[in-house]
C-alpha atoms as a PDB file:
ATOM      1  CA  UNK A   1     -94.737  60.854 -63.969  1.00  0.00           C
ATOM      2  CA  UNK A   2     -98.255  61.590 -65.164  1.00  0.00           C
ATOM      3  CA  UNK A   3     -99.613  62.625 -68.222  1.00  0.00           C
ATOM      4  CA  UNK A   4    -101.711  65.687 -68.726  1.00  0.00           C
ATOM      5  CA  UNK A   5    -103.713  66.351 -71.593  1.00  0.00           C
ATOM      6  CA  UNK A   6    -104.537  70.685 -72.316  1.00  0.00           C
ATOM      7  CA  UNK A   7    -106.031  71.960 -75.155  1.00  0.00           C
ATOM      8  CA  UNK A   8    -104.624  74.611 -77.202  1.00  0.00           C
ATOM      9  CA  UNK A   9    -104.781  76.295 -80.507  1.00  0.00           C
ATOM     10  CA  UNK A  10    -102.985  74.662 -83.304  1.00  0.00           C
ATOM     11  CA  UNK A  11    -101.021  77.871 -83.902  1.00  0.00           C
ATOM     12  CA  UNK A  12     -99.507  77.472 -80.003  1.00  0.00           C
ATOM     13  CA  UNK A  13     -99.039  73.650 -80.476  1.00  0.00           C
ATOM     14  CA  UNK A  14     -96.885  74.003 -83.341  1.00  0.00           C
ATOM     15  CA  UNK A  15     -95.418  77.068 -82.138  1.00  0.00           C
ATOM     16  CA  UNK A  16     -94.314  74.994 -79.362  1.00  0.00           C
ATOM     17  CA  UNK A  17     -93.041  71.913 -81.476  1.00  0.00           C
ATOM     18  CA  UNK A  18     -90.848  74.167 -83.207  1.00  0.00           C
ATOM     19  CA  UNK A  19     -89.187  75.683 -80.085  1.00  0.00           C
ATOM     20  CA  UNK A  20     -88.970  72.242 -78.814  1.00  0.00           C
ATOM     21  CA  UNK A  21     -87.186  71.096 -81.928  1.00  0.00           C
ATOM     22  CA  UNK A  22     -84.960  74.190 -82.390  1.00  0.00           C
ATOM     23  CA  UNK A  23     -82.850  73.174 -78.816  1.00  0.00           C
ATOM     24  CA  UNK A  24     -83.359  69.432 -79.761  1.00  0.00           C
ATOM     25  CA  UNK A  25     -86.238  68.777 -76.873  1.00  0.00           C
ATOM     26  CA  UNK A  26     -89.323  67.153 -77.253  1.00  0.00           C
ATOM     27  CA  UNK A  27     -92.401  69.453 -77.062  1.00  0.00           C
ATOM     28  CA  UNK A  28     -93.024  67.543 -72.936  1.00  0.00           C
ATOM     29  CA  UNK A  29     -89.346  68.213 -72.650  1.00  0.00           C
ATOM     30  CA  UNK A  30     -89.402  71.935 -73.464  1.00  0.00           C
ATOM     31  CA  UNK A  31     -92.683  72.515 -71.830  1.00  0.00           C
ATOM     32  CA  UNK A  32     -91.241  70.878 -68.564  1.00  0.00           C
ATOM     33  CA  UNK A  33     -88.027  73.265 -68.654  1.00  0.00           C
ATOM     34  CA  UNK A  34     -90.424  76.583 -69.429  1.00  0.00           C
ATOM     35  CA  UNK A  35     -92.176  75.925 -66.438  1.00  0.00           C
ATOM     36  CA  UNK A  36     -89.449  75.121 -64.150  1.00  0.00           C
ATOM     37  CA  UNK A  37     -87.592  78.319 -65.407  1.00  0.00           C
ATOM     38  CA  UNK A  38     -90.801  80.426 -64.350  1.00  0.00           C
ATOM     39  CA  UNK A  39     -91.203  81.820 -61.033  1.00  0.00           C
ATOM     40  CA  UNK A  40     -93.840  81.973 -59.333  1.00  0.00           C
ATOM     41  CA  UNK A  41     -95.398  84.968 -58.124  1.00  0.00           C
ATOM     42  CA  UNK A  42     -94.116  84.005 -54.627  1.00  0.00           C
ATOM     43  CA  UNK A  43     -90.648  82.828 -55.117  1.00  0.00           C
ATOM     44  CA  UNK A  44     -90.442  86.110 -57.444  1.00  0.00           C
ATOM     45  CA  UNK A  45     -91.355  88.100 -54.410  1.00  0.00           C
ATOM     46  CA  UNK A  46     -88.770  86.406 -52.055  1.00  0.00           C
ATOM     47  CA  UNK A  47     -86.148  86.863 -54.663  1.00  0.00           C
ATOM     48  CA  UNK A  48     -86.588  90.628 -54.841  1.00  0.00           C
ATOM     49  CA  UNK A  49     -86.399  90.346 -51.410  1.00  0.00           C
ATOM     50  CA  UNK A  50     -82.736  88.500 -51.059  1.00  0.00           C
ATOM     51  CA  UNK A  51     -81.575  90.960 -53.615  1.00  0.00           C
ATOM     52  CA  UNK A  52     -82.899  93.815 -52.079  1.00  0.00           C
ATOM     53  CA  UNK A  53     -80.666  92.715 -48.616  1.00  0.00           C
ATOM     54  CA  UNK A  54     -77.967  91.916 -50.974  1.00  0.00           C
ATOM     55  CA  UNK A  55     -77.637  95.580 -51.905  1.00  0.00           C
ATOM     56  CA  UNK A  56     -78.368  97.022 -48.781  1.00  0.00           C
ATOM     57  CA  UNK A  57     -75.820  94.837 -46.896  1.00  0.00           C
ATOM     58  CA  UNK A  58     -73.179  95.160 -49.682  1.00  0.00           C
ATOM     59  CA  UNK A  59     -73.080  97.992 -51.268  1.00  0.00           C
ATOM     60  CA  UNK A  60     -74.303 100.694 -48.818  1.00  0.00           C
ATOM     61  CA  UNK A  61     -77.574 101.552 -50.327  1.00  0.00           C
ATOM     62  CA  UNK A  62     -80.348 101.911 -48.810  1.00  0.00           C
ATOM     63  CA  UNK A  63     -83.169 101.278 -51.091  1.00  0.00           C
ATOM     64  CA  UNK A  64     -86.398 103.936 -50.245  1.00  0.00           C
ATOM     65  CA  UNK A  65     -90.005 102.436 -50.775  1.00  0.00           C
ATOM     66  CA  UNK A  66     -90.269 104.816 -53.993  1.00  0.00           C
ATOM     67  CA  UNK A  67     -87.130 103.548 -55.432  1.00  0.00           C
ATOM     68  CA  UNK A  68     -88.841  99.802 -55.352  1.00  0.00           C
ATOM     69  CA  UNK A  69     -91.875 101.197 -56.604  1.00  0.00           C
ATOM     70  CA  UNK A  70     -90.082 102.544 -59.898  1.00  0.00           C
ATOM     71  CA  UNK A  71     -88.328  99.475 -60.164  1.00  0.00           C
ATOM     72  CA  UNK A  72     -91.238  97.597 -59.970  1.00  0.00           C
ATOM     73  CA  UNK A  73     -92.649 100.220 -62.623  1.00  0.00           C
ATOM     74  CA  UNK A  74     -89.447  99.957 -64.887  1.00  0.00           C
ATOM     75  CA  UNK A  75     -89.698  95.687 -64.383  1.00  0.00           C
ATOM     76  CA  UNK A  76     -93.491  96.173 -65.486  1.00  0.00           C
ATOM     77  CA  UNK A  77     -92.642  97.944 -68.379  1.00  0.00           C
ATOM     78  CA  UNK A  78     -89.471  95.739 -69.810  1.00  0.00           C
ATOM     79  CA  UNK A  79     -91.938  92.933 -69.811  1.00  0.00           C
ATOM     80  CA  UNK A  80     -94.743  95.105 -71.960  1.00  0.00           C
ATOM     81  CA  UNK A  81     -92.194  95.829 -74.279  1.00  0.00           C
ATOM     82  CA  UNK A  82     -93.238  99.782 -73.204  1.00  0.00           C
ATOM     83  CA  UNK A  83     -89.303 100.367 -72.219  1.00  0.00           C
ATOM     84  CA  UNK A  84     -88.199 103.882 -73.540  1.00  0.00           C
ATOM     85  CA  UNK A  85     -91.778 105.209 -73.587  1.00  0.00           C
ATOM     86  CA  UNK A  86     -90.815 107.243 -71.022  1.00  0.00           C
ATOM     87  CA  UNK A  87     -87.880 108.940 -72.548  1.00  0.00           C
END
């Protein structure tokens, strides 16, 4: 295993102690996990592209460019916390 030094502000250093401590992790431990649990943008794209066979094969639906587009859109959105803007 190798050690890594980044630098940080304080605020996201302690931020990330406390998350750490709040499951009962070490800060390396959490850190580790977060990272693991994050996709990159590749395997992300793969992904949507198993699930997007998965429906098609299973449940009859074929899935039009436009409707991945406003998924894509609506997935964009959840993440900026714009969700119901649109509404």
């Amino acid at each position: 295993m190798a050690d890594t030094t980044i630098k940080i502000d304080e605020g996201v250093r302690d931020r990330l102690r406390t998350l750490a401590e709040e499951r009962g992790m070490s800060t390396r431990a959490y850190v580790e996990r977060v990272v693991a649990a994050t996709p990159t943008e590749s395997e992300q794209t793969e992904r949507t592209a198993r699930a997007v066979a998965y429906v098609r094969a299973n449940f009859g639906v074929d899935l039009s460019d436009e409707d991945l587009s406003a998924a894509r859109e609506w997935r964009a959105d959840l993440l900026a916390r714009r969700l119901g803007e649109r509404r």
